[in-house]
Protein backbone atom coordinates (compact mmCIF):
# COMPACT_ATOMS: atom_id res chain seq x y z
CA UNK A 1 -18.17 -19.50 -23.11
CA UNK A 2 -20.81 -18.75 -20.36
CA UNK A 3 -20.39 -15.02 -18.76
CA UNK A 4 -22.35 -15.53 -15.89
CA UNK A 5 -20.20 -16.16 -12.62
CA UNK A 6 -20.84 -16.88 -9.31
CA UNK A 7 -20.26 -14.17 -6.84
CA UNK A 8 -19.56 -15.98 -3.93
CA UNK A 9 -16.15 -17.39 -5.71
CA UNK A 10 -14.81 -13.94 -7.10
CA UNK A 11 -11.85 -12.51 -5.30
CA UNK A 12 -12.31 -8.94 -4.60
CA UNK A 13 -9.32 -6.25 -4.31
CA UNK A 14 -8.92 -5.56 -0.66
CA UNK A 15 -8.04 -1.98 0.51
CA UNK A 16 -6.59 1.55 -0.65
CA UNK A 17 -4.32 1.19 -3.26
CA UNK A 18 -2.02 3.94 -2.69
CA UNK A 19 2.19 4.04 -4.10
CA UNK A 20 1.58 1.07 -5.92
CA UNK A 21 0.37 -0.98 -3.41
CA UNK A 22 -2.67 -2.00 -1.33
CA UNK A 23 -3.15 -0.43 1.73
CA UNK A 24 -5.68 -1.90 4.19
CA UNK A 25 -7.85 -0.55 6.76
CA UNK A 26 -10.80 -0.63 9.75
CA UNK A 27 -13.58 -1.86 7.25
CA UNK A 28 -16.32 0.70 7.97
CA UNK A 29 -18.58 1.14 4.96
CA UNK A 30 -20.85 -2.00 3.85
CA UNK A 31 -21.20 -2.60 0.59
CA UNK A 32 -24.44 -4.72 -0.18
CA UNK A 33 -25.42 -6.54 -4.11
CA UNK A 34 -28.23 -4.60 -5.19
CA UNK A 35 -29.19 -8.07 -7.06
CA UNK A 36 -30.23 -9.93 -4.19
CA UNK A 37 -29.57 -7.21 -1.18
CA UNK A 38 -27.04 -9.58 0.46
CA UNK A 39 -23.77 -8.04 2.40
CA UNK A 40 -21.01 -8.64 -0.09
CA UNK A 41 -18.04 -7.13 1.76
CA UNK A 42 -16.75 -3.65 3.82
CA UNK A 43 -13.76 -0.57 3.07
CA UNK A 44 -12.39 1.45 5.09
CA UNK A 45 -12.57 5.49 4.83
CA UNK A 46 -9.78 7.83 3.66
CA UNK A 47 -9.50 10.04 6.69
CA UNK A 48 -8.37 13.37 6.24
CA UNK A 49 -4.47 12.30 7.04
CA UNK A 50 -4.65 9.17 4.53
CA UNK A 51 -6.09 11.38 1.62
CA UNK A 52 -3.16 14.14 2.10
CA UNK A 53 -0.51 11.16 2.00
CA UNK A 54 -2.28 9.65 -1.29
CA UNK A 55 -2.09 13.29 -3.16
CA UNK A 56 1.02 14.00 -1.66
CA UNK A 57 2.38 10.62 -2.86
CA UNK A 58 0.79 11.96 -6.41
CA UNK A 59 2.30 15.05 -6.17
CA UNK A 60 5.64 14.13 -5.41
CA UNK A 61 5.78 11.37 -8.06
CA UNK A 62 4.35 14.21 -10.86
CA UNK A 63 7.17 15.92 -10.20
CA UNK A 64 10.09 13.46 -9.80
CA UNK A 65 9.34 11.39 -12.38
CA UNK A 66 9.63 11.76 -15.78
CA UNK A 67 5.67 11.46 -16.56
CA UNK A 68 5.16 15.32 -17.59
CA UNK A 69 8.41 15.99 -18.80
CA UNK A 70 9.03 12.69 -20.88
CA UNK A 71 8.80 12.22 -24.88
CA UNK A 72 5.20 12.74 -25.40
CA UNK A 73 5.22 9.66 -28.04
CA UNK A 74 6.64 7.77 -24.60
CA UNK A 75 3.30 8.78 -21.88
CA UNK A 76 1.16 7.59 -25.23
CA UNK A 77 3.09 4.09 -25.43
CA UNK A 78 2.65 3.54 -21.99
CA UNK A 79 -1.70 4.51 -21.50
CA UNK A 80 -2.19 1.89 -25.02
CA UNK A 81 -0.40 -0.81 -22.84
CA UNK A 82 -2.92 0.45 -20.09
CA UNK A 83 -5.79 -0.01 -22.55
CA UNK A 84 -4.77 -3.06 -23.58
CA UNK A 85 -4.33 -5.07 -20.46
CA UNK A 86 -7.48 -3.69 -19.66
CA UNK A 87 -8.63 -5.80 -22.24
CA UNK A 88 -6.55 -8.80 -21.20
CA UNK A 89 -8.33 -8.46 -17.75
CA UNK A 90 -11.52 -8.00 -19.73
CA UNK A 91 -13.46 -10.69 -17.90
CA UNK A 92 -11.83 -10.22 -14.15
CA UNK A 93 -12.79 -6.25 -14.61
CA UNK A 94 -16.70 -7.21 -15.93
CA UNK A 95 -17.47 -9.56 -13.05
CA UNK A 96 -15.47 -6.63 -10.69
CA UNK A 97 -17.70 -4.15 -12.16
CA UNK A 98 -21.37 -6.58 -12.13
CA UNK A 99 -20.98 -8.04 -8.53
CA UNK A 100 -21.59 -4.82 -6.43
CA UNK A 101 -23.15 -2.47 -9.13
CA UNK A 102 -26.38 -2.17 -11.44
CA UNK A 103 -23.85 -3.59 -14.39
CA UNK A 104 -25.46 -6.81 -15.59
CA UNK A 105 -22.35 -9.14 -16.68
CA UNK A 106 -23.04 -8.92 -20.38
CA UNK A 107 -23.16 -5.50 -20.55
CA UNK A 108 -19.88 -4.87 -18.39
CA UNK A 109 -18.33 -7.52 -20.40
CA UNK A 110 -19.24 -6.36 -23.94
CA UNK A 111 -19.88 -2.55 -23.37
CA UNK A 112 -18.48 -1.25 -20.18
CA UNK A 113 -14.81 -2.75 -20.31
CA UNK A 114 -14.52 -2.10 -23.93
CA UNK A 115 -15.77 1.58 -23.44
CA UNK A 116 -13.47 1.75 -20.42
CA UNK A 117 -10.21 0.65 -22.80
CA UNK A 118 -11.26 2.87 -25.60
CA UNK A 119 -11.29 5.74 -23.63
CA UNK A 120 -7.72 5.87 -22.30
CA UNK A 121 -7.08 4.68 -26.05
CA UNK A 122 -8.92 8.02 -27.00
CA UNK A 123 -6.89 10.55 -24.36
CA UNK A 124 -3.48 8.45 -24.86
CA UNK A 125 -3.87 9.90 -28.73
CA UNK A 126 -3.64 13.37 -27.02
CA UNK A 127 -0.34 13.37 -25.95
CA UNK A 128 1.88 13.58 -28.60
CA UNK A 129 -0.57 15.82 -31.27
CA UNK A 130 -1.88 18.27 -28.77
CA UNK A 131 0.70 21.05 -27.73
CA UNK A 132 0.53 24.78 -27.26
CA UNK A 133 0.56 27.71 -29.65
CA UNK A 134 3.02 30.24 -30.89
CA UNK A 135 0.84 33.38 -31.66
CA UNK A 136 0.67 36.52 -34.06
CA UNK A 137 2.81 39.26 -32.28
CA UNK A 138 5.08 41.93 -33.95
CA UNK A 139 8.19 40.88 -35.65
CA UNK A 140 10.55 41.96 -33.13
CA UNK A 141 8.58 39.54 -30.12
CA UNK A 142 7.56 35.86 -30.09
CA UNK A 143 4.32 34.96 -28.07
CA UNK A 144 3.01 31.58 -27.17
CA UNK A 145 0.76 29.44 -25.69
CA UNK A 146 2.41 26.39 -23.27
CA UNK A 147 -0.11 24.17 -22.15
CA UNK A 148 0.75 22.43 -18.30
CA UNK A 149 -0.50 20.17 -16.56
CA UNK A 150 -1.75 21.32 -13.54
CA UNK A 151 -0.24 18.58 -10.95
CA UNK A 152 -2.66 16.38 -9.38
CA UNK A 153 -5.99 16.34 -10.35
CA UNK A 154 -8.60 15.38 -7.59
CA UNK A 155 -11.62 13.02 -9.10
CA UNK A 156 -15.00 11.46 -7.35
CA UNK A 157 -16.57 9.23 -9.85
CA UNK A 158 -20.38 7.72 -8.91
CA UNK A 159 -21.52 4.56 -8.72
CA UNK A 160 -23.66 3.85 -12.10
CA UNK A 161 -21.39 3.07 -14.56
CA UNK A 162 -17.81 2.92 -12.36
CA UNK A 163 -15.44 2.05 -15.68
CA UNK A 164 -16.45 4.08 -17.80
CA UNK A 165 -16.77 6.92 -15.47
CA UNK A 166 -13.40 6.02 -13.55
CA UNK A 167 -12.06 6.28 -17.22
CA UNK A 168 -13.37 9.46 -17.89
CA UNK A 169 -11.19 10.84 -15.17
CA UNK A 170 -8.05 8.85 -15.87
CA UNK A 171 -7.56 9.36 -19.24
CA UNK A 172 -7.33 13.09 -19.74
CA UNK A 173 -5.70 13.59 -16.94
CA UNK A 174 -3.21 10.96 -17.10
CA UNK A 175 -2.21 12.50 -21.07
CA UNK A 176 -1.76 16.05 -20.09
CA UNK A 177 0.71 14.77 -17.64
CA UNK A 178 -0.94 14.71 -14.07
CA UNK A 179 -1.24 12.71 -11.24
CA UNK A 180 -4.27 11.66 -9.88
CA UNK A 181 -6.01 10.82 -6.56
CA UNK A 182 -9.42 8.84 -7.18
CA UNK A 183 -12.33 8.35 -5.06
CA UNK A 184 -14.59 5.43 -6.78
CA UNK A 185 -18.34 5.17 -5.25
CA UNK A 186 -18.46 3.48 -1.75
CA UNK A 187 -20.76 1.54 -3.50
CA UNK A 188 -18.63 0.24 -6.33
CA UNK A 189 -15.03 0.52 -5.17
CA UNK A 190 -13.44 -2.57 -6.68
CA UNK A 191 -13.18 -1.70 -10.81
CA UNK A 192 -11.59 1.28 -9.70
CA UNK A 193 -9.05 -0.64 -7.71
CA UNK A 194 -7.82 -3.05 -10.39
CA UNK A 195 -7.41 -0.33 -12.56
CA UNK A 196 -5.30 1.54 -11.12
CA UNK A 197 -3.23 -1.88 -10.31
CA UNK A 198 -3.14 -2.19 -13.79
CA UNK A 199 -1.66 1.18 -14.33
CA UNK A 200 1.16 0.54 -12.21
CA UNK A 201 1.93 -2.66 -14.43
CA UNK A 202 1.48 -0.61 -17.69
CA UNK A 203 4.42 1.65 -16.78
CA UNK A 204 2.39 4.40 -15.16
CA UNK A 205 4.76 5.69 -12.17
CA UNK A 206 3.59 3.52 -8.74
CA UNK A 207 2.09 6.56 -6.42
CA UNK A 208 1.05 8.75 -9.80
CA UNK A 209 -2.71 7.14 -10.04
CA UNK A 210 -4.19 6.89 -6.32
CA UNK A 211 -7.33 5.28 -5.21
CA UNK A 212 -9.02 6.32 -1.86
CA UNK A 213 -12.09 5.02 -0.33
CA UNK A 214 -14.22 6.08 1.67
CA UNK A 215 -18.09 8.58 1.66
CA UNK A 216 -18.19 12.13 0.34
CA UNK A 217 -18.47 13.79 3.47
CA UNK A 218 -14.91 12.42 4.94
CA UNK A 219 -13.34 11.73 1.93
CA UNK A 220 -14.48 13.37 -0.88
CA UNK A 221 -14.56 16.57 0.94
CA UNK A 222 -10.63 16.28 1.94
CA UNK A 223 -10.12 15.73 -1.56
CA UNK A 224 -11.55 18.42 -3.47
CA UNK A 225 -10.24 21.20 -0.41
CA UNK A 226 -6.61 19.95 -0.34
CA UNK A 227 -4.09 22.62 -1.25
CA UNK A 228 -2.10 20.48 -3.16
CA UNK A 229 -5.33 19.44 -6.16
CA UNK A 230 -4.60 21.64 -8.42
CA UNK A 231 -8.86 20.91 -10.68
CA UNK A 232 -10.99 19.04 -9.14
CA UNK A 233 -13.41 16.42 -11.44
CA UNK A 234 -16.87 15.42 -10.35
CA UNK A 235 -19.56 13.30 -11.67
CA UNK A 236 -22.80 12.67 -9.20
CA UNK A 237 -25.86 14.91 -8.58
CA UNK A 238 -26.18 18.66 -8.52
CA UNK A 239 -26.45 18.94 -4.89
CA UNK A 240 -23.40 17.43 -4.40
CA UNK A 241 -21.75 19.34 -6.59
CA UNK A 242 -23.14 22.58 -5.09
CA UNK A 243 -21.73 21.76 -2.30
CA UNK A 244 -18.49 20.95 -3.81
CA UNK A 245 -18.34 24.26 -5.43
CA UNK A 246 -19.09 26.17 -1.90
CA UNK A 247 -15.92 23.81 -0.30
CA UNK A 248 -13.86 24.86 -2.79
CA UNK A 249 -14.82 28.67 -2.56
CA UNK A 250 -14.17 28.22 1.23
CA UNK A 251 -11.04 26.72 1.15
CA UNK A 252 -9.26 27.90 -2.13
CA UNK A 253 -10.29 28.90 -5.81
CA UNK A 254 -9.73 25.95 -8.14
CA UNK A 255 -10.85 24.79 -11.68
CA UNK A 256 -13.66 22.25 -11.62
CA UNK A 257 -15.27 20.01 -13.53
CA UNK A 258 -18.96 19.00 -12.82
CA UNK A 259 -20.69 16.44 -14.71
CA UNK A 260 -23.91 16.75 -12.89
CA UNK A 261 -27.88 15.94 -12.48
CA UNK A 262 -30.02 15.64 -15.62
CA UNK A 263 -33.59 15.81 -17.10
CA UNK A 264 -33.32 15.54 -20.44
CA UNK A 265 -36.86 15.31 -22.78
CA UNK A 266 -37.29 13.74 -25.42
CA UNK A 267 -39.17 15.28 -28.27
CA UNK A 268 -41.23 13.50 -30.83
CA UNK A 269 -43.03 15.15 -33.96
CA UNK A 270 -45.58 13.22 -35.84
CA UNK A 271 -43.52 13.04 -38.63
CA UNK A 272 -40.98 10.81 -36.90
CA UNK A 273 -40.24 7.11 -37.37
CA UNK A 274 -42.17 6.05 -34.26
CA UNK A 275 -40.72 2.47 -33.87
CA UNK A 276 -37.38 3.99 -34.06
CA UNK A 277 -38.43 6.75 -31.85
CA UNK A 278 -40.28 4.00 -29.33
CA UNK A 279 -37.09 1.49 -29.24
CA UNK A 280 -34.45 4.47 -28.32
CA UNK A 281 -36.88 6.06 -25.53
CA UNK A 282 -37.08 3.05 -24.05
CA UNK A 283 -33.32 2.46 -24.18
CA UNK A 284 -32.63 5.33 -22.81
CA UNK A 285 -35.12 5.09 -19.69
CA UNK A 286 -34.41 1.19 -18.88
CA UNK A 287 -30.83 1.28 -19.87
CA UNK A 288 -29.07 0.26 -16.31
CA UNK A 289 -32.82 1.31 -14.26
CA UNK A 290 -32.93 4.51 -15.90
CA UNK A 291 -29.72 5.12 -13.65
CA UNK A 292 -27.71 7.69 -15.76
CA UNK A 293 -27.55 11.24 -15.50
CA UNK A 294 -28.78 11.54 -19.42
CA UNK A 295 -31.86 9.47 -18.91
CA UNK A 296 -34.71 10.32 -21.64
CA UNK A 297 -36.57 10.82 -18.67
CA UNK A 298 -39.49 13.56 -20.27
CA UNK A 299 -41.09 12.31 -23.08
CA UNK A 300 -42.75 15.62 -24.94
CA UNK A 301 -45.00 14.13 -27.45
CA UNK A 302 -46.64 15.77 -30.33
CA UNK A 303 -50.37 14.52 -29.70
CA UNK A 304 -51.60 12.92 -32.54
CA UNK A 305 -48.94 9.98 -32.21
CA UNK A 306 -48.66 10.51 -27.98
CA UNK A 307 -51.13 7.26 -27.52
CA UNK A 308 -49.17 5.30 -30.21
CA UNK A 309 -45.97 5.80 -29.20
CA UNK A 310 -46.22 4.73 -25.41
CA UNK A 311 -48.18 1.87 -26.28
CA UNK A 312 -44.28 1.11 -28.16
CA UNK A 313 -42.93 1.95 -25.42
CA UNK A 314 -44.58 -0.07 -22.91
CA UNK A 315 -44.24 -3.25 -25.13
CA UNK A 316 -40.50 -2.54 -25.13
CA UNK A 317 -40.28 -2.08 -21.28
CA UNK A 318 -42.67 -5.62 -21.12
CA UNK A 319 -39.76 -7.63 -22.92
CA UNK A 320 -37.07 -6.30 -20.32
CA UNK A 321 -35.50 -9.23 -17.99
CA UNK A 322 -34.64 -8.80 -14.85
CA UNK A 323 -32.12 -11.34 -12.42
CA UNK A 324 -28.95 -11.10 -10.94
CA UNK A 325 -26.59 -9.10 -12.38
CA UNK A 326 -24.02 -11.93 -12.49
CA UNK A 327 -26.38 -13.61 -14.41
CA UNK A 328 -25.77 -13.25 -18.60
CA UNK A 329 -29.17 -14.01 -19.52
CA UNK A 330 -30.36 -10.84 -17.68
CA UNK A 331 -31.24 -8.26 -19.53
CA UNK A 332 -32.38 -5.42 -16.80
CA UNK A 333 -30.68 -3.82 -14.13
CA UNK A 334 -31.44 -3.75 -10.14
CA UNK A 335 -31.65 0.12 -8.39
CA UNK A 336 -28.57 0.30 -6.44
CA UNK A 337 -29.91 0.38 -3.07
CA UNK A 338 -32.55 0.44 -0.61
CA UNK A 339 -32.09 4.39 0.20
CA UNK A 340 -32.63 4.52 -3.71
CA UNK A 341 -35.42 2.56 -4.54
CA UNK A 342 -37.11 3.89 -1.55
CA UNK A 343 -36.55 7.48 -3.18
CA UNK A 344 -38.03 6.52 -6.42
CA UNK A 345 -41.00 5.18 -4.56
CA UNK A 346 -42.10 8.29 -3.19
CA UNK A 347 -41.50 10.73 -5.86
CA UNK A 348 -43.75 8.26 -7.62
CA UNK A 349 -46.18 8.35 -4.83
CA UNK A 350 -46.03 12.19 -5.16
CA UNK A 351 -46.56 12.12 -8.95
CA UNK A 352 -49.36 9.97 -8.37
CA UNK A 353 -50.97 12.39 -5.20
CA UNK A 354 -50.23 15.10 -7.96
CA UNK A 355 -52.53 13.81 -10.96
CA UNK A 356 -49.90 10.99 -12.77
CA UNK A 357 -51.64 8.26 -14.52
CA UNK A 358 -50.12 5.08 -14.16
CA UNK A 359 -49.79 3.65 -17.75
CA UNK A 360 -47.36 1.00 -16.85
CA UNK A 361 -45.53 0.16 -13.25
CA UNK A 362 -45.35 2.56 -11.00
CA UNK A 363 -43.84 0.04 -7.84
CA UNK A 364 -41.10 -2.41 -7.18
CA UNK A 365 -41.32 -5.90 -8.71
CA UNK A 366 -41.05 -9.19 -7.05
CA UNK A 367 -37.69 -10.15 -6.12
CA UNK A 368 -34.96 -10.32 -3.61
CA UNK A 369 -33.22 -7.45 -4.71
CA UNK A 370 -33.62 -3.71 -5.30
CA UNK A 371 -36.00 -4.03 -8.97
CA UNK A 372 -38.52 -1.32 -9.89
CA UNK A 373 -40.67 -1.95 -12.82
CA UNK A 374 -40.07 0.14 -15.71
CA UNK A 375 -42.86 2.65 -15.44
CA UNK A 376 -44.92 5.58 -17.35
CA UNK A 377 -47.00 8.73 -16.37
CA UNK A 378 -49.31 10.46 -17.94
CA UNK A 379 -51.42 13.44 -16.95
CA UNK A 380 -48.49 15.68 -15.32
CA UNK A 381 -48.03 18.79 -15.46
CA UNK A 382 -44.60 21.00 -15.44
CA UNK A 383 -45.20 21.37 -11.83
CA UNK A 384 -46.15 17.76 -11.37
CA UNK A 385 -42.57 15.82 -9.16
CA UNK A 386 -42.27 13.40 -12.30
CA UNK A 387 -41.44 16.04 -14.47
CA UNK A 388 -39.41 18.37 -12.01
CA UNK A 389 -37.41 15.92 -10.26
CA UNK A 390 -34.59 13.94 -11.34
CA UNK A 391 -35.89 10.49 -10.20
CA UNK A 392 -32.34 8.21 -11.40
CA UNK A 393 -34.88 5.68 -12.17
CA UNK A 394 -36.76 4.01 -15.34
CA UNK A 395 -39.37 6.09 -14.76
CA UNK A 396 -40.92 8.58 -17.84
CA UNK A 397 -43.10 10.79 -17.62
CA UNK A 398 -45.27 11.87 -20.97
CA UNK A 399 -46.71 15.22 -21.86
CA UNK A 400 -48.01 16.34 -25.26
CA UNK A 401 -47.65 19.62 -27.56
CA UNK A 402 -49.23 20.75 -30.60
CA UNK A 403 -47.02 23.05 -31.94
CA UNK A 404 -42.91 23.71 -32.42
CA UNK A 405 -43.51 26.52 -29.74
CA UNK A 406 -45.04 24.53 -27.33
CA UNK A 407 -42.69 21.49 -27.57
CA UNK A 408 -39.77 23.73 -26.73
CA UNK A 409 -41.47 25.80 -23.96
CA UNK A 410 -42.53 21.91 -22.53
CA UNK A 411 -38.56 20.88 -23.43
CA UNK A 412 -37.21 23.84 -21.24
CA UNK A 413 -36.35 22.86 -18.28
CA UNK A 414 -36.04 25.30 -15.18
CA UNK A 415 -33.37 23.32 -13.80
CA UNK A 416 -31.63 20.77 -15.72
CA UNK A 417 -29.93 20.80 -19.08
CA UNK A 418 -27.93 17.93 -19.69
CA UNK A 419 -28.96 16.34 -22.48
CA UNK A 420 -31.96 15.93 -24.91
CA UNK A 421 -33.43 14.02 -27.82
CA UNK A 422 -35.44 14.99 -30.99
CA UNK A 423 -36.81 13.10 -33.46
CA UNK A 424 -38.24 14.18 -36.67
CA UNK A 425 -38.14 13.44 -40.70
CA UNK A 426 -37.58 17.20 -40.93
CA UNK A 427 -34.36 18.56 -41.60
CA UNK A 428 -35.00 22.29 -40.61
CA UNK A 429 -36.73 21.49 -38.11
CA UNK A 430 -34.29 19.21 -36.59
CA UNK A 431 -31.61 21.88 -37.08
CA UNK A 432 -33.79 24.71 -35.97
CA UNK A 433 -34.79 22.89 -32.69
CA UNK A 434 -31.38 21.50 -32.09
CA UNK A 435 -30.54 25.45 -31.99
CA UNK A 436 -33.34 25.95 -29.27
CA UNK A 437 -33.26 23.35 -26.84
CA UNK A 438 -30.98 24.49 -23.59
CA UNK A 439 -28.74 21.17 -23.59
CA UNK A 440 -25.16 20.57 -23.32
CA UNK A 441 -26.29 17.52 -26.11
CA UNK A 442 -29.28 17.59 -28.54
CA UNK A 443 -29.18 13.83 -30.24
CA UNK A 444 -31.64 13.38 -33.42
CA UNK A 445 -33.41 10.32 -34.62
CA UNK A 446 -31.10 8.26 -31.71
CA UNK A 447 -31.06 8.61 -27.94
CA UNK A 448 -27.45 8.22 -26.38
CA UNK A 449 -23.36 8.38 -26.74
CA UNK A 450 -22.19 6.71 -29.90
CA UNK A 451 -18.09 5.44 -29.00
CA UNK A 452 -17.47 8.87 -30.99
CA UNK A 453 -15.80 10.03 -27.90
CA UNK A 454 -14.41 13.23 -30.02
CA UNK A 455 -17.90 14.42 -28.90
CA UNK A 456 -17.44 16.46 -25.49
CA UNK A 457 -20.12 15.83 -23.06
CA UNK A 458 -21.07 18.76 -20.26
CA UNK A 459 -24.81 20.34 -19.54
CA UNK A 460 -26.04 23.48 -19.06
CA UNK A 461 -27.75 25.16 -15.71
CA UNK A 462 -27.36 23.27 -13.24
CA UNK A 463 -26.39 20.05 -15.36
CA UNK A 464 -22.40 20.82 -14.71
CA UNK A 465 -19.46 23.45 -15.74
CA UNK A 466 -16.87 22.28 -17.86
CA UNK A 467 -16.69 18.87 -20.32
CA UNK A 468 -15.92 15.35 -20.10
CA UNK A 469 -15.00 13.76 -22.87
CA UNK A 470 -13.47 15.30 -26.40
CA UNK A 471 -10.66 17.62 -27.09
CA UNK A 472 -12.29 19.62 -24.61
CA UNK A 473 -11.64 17.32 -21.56
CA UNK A 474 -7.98 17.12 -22.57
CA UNK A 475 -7.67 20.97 -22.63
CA UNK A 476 -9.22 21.06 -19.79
CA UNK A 477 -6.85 18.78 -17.50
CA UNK A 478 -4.33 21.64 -18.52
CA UNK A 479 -3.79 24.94 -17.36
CA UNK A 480 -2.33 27.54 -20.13
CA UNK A 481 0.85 30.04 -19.67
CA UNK A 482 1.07 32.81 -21.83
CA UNK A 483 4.63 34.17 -22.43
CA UNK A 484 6.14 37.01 -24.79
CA UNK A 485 9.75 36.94 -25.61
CA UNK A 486 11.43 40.14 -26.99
CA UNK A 487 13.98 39.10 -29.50
């Protein structure tokens, strides 16, 4: 059975979906296919009064239903029969997820949905083996540990991978027992949507799981400063989540959890398997454009295998096909928009002004959409934009060391530390780097998330605060009471 669809056909959710139902608006926003740059359709925005009724709506249902305060085993039932009818819907959510985003149709269909399932799978497991502590006191007192959820939980998700990234926000929060109020990408609205239709037919309380639309300036900001979110959850770039943080300070302290801007290297020792080494750092900088916050976006070479190993690179990046993201035979994704592609242009351009070497790319390819060639630089510096900037782009930048000293100074970055790669045949050294590089995630001999999703995921610097993913994530969509009982 063929997977690719045309777009013109597909029926797209229409609306807010707030208390279980749809709720349209004055279309504002237009939302364009980064395939082919043609106006697919227009949402409203979330004002200010819509988003208070959504998390009010949340709030209320949190607390007069019996989501929190049911039979654990019960909330667990009910998020597997969310998982699995997102399977059921497997092939409405892919073409939902490819039509407006950088998704090609394959990939949603065989990674992104499945990933998207999985995860509330992962979080629903939570909820009845996860509780709180009772504690070492003296013998005449009892202390322990309750673990609560913290209400309503406000989320912005970004537009590179919606599923997986709307699931990332769902599924801890909806196990510890919280409502939530959701604001998908302007960009990629209409996963989100179905998803949280879905919910509502799973069993999840109608008004618990709340989807606004809508920019970050209106609606993003009235979600993370209203009284009533009790954590807020963010994934997108640093500088808007600096400027989340300051809204928050301004308006009221909350808990917050960033997933933020990366620019992870990717370190390579002589002794490595270079094919294997070649094949994941070009994964990992083509994967969907290069469009992910842990893009293997530094390669830090050691030289005697530097030449060798982009010339593997480059003839991976030469088999990549790009086309229409509805389109199953295409193997390479579009830049999401014009804004975008404009951006990686010039910190290019800058590279380039700067001393880059063009190895391979370096500008758009032909097409009627938003495609830039999959590209490499040589000859920068650490001051040089390739290496300082987070481009979001497939766009790697190469630099070479000589000794374990100088391939973690290169490695440190002064901003970012998100994620990283290493590859060596050298046990000690793998564990001995792992220890130095300043990442939230060293991966060795690989570059990316296995569906391990026990593995929390969270940077240091400016790369984020808190996790996503793991034990961690559902901890952290809880706030902890400590109480002491003389008996």
């Amino acid at each position: 059975m063929t997977l690719s669809f045309d777009p013109a056909t597909l029926h797209l959710p229409k609306g807010h979906f707030i208390d279980g139902r749809y709720v349209e608006g004055a279309d504002v926003l237009e939302i364009r296919r980064p395939s082919d740059g043609k106006p697919l359709s227009a949402i409203p925005v979330a004002d200010a009064a819509l988003v208070d009724e959504a998390i009010n709506i949340s709030a209320r249902v949190q607390r007069q239903s019996d989501w929190a305060t049911c039979m654990p085993r019960d909330r667990a039932r009910i998020l597997r029969r969310f998982a699995d009818l997102i399977d059921q819907e497997a092939g409405y959510l892919a073409q939902l997820e490819a039509v407006c985003s950088t998704r090609p149709i394959t990939q949603a269909r065989q990674s992104d949905v499945v990933n998207c399932a999985d995860h509330i799978r992962f979080f629903a497991e939570f909820a009845d083996k996860e509780g709180g502590q009772v504690v070492p006191t003296a013998d005449a007192q009892m202390g322990m540990i309750l673990h609560e959820p913290y209400g309503v939980i406000g989320a912005i998700a970004p537009w590179n991978v919606p599923l997986s990234m709307a699931a990332w926000k769902l599924g801890p929060a909806l196990a510890a027992g919280n409502g939530i109020v959701i604001k998908p990408s302007e960009m990629t609205p209409f996963s989100t949507l179905y998803l949280a239709e879905l919910a509502v037919r799973a069993g999840i309380p109608a008004g618990l799981v709340n989807v606004v639309l809508g920019d970050g300036p209106t609606t993003g900001t009235a979600i993370t400063t209203h009284p009533l979110v009790g954590k807020v959850s963010f994934t997108g770039s640093t500088r808007a989540g600096a400027q989340i943080m300051q809204d928050i300070a301004r308006t009221g302290i909350k808990p917050m959890t960033l997933e933020l801007g990366g620019k992870s290297p990717q370190v390579v020792f002589a002794d490595a398997d270079i094919d294997l080494a070649a094949a994941c750092i070009a994964r990992s900088i083509t994967g969907n454009a290069g469009q992910v916050c842990v893009a293997g976006s530094r390669l830090i070479a050691e030289k005697s295998v530097a030449e060798e190993l982009a010339a593997k690179i480059a003839k991976h990046m030469a088999a990549m096909r790009p086309g229409k993201t509805w389109d199953e035979a295409t193997t390479y994704s579009p830049i999401i928009s014009e804004t975008q592609i404009s951006r990686i242009e010039a910190i290019v351009d800058a590279a380039k002004t700067a001393g880059a070497e063009v190895v391979t790319g370096g500008c758009r390819m032909e097409s009627d959409g938003y495609f830039y060639a999959p590209t490499i630089l040589a000859g920068v510096d650490e001051t040089n934009p390739a290496v300082t900037e987070e481009i979001f782009g497939p766009v790697l930048s190469i630099q070479t060391f000589e000794t374990e000293e100088q391939a973690t100074a290169l490695a440190t970055h002064p901003t970012y530390g998100l994620a990283s790669g290493l590859f060596t045949r050298d046990l000690s050294r793998a564990i001995r780097m792992s220890r130095k590089l300043e990442a939230g995630t060293v991966w060795v001999n690989r570059y990316g998330r296995s569906r391990d999703m026990i593995l929390p995921t969270g940077g240091y610097k400016s790369s984020g605060l808190g996790k996503d993913l793991g034990r961690e994530a559902y901890m952290g969509a809880m706030r902890t009471k400590s109480v002491l009982i003389d008996l």
